[in-house]
Every structure is written in C-alpha cells, then in structure tokens.
N, C-alpha and C. Protein backbone atom coordinates (compact mmCIF):
# COMPACT_ATOMS: atom_id res chain seq x y z
N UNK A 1 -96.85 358.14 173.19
CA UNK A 1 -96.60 357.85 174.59
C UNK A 1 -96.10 359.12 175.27
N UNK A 2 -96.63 359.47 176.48
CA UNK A 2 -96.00 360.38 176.99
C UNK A 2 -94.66 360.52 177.88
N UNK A 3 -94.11 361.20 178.18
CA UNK A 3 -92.33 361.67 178.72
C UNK A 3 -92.67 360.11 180.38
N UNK A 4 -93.50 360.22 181.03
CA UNK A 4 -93.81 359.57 182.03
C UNK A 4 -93.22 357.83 181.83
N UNK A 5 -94.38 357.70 180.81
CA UNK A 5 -94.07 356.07 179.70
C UNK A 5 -92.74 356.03 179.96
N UNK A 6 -92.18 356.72 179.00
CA UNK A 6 -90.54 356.43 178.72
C UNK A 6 -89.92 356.49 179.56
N UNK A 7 -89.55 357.21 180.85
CA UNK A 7 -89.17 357.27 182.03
C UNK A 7 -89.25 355.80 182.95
N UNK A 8 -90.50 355.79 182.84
CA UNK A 8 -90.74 354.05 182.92
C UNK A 8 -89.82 353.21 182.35
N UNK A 9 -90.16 353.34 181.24
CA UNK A 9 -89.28 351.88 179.93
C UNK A 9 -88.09 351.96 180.27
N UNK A 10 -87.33 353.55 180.71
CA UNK A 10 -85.37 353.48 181.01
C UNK A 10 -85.46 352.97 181.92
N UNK A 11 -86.24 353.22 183.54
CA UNK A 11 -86.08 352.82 184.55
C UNK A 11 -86.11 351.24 184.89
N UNK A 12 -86.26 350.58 183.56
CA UNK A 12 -86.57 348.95 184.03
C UNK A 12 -84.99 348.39 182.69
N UNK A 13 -84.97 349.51 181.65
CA UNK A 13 -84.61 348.89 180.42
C UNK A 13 -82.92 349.03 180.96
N UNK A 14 -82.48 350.22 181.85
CA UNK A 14 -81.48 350.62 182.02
C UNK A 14 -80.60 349.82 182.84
N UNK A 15 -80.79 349.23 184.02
CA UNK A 15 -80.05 347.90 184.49
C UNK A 15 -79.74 346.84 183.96
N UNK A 16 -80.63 346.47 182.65
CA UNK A 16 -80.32 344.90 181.45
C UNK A 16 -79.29 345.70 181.07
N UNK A 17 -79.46 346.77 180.28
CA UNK A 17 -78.33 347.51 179.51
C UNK A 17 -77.16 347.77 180.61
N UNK A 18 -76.56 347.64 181.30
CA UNK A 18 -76.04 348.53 181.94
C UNK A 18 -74.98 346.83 182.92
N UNK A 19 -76.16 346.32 183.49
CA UNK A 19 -75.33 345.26 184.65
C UNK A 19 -74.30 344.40 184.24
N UNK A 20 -74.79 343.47 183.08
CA UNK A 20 -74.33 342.43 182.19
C UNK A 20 -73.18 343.00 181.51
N UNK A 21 -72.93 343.59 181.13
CA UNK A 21 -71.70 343.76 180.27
C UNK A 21 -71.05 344.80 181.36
N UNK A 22 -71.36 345.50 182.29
CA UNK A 22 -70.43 345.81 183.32
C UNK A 22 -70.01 344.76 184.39
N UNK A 23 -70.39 343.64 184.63
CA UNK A 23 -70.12 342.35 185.18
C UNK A 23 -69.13 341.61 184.39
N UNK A 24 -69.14 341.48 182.92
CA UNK A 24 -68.21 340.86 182.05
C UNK A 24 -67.10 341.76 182.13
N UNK A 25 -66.83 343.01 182.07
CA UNK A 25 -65.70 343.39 181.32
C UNK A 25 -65.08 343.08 183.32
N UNK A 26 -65.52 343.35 184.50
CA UNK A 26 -64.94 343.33 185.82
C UNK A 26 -64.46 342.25 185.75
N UNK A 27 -65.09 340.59 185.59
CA UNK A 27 -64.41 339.55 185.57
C UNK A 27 -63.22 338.86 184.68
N UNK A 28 -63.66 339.83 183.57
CA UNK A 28 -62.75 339.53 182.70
C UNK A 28 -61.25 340.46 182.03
N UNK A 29 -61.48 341.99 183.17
CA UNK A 29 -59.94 342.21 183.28
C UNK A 29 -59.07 342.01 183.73
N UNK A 30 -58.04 342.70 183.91
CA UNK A 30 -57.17 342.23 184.75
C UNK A 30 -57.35 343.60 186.30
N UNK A 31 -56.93 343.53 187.20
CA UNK A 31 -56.96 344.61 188.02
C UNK A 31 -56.20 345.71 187.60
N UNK A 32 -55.16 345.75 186.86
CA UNK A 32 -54.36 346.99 186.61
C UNK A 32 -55.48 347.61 185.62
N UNK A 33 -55.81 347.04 184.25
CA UNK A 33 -56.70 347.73 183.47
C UNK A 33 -58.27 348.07 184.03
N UNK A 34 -58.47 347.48 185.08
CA UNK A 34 -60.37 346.89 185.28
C UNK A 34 -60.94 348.74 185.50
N UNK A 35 -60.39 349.48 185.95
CA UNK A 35 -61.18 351.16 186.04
C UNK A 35 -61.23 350.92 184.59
N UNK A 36 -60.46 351.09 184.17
CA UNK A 36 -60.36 351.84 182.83
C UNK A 36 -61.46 350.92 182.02
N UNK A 37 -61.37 349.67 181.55
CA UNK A 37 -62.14 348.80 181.29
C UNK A 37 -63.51 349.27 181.60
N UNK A 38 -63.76 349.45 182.79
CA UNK A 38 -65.08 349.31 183.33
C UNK A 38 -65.77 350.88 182.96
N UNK A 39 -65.07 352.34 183.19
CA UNK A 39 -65.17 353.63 182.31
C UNK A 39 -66.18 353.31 180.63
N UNK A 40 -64.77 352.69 180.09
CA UNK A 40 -64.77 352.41 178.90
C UNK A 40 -66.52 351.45 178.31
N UNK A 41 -66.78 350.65 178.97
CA UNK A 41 -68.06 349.86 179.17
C UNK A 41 -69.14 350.59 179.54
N UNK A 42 -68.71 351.28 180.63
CA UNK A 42 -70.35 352.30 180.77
C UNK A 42 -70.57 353.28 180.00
N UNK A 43 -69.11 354.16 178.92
CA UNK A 43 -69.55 354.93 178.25
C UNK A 43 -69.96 354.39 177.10
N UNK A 44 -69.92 352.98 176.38
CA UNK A 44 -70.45 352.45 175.92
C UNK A 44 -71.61 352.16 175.68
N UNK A 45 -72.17 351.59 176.75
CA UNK A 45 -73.75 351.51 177.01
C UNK A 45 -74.24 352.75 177.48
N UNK A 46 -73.81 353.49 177.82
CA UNK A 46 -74.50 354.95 177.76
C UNK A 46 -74.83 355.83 176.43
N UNK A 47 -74.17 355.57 175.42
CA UNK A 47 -74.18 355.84 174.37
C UNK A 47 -74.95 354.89 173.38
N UNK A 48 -74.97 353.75 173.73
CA UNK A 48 -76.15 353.31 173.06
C UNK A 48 -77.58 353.04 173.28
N UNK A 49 -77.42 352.90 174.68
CA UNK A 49 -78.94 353.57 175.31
C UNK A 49 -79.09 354.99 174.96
N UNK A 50 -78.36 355.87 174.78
CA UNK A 50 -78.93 357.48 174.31
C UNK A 50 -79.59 357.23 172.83
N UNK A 51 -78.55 356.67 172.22
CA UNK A 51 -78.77 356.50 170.52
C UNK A 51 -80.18 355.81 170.52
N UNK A 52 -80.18 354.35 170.92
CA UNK A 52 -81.32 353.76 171.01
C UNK A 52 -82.40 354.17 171.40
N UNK A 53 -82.41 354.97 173.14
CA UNK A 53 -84.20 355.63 173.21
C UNK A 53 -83.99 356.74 172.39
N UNK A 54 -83.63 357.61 171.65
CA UNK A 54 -83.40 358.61 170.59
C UNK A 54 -84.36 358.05 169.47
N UNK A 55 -83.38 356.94 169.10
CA UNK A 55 -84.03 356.33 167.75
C UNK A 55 -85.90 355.57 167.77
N UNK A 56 -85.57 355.13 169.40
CA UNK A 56 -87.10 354.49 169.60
C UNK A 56 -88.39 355.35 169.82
N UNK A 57 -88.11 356.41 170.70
CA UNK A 57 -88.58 357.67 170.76
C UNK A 57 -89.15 358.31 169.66
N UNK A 58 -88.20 358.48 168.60
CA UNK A 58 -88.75 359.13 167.30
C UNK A 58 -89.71 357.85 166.52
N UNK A 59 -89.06 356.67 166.86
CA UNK A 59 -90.34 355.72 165.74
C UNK A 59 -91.37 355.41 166.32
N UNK A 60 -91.40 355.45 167.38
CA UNK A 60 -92.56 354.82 168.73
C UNK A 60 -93.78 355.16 168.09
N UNK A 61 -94.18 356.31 167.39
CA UNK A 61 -95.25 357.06 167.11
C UNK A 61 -95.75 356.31 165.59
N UNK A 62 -95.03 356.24 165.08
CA UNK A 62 -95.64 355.41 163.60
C UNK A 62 -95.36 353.66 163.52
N UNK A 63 -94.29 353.50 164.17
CA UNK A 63 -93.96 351.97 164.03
C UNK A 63 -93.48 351.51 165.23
N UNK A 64 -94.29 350.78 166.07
CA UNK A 64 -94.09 350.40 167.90
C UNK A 64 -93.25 349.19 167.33
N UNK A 65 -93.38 348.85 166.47
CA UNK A 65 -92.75 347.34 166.76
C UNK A 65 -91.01 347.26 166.22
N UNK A 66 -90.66 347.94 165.47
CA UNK A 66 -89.20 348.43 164.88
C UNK A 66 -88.81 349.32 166.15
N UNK A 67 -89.20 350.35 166.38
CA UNK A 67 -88.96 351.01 167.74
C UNK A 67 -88.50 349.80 168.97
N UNK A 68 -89.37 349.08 169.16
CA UNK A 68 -88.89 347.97 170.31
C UNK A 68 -87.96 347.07 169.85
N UNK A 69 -88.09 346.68 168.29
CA UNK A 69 -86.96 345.87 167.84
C UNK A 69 -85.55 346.46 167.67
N UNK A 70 -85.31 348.06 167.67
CA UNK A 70 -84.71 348.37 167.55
C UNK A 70 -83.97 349.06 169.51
N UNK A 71 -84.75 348.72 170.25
CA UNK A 71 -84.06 349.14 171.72
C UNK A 71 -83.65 347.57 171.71
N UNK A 72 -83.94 346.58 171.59
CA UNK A 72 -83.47 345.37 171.80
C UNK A 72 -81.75 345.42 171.39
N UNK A 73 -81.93 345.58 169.75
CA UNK A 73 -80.83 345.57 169.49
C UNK A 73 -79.81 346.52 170.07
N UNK A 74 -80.23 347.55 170.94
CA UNK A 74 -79.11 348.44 171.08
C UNK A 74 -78.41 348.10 172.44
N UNK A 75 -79.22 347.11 172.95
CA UNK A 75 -78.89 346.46 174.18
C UNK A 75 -77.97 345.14 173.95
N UNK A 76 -77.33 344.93 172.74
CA UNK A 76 -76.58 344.14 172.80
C UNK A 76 -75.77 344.96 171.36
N UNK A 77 -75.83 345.92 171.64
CA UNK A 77 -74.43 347.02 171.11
C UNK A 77 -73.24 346.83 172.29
N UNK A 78 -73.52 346.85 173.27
CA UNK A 78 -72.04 346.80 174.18
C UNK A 78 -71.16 345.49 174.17
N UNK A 79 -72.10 344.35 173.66
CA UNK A 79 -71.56 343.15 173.79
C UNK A 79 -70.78 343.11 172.39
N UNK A 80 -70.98 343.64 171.52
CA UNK A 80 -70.36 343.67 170.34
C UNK A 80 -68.82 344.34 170.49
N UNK A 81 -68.96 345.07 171.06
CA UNK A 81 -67.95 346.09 171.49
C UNK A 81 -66.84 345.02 172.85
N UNK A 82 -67.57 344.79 173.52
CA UNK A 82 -66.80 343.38 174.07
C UNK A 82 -65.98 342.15 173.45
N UNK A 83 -67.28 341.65 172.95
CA UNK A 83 -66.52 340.41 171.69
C UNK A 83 -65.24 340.88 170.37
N UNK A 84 -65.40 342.43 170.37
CA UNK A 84 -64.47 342.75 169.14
C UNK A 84 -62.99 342.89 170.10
N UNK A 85 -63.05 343.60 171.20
CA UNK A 85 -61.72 344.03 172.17
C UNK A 85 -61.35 342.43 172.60
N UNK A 86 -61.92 341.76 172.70
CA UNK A 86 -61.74 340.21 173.68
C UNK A 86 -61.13 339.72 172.50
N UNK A 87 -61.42 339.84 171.01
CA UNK A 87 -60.26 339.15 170.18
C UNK A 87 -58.81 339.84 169.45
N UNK A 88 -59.31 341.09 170.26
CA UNK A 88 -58.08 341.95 169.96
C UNK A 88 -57.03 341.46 170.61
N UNK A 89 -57.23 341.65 171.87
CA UNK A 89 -56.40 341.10 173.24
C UNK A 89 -55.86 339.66 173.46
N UNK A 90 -56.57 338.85 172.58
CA UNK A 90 -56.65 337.63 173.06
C UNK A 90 -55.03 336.70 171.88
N UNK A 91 -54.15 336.55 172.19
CA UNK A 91 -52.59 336.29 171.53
C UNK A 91 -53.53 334.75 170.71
N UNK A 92 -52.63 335.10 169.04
CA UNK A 92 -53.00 333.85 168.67
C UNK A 92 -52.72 332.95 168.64
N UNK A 93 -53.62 332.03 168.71
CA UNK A 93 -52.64 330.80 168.96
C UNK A 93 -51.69 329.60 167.88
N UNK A 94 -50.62 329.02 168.43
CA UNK A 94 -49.94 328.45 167.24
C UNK A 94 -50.79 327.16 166.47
C-alpha cells in the first residue's frame, strides 16, 4: 500500500482511537485531576496508535489480516490503561 492509503486509514482510524476514551477519562474525573487525566489519555493513545500503525505498516505487506487484527487491538490499548487506573482509584469496599 502506498504512504497515501495509510494517511487515509489514520485519518478515519484516528478519532475511534482518540474520542472514546478521551470522553471517559473527562466524565469520569474529577475537575481538579481532569487536565492531567485527559494529558495522560492522549499520550496514551498516541502511543499506541504510533506502536500499532508501526506494527501494521510493517505486516501489511505479507499478512493484511494480523496487520488489521492487530490495529484493532491497539485501539482498545487505552481502555486497558483506563480499566487498570479506575481500580486503582476506586476504595475497597467492606
């Protein structure tokens, strides 16, 4: 695929990655933490969208279908990263 393609695929792939889990962590801080929170979330998904078209990029050429199975999964790398802090935070109960 050429540089064009892929430019494409971020430009549609990059708002799923990006809206949803920056919508969760806003509703679900508090206002004193929510910058920081919300920082913390986009460098998140920025980093796994790099990792991910990195990784898809290099397989795209021999194996399309692990390549796409594997941007899927990297799009619910931030939510992991959510669900692990949300039970950090969260006091246990008696």
């Amino acid at each position: 695929m050429d540089a064009l393609t892929w430019i494409i695929v971020a430009a549609f792939y990059a708002p799923l990655h990006y809206l949803v889990p920056l919508l969760v962590t806003a509703f679900r801080s508090d206002d004193a933490q929510r910058r920081a929170s919300l920082r913390r979330t986009a460098i998140d998904c920025t980093l796994s969208m790099s990792i991910g078209f990195g990784l898809v990029i290099w397989l795209a050429r021999d194996n399309l279908q692990l390549a796409m199975a594997i941007l899927f999964l990297s799009m619910l790398a931030p939510y992991l990263r959510l669900l692990l802090a949300r039970r950090v935070s969260d006091p246990p109960t008696p």
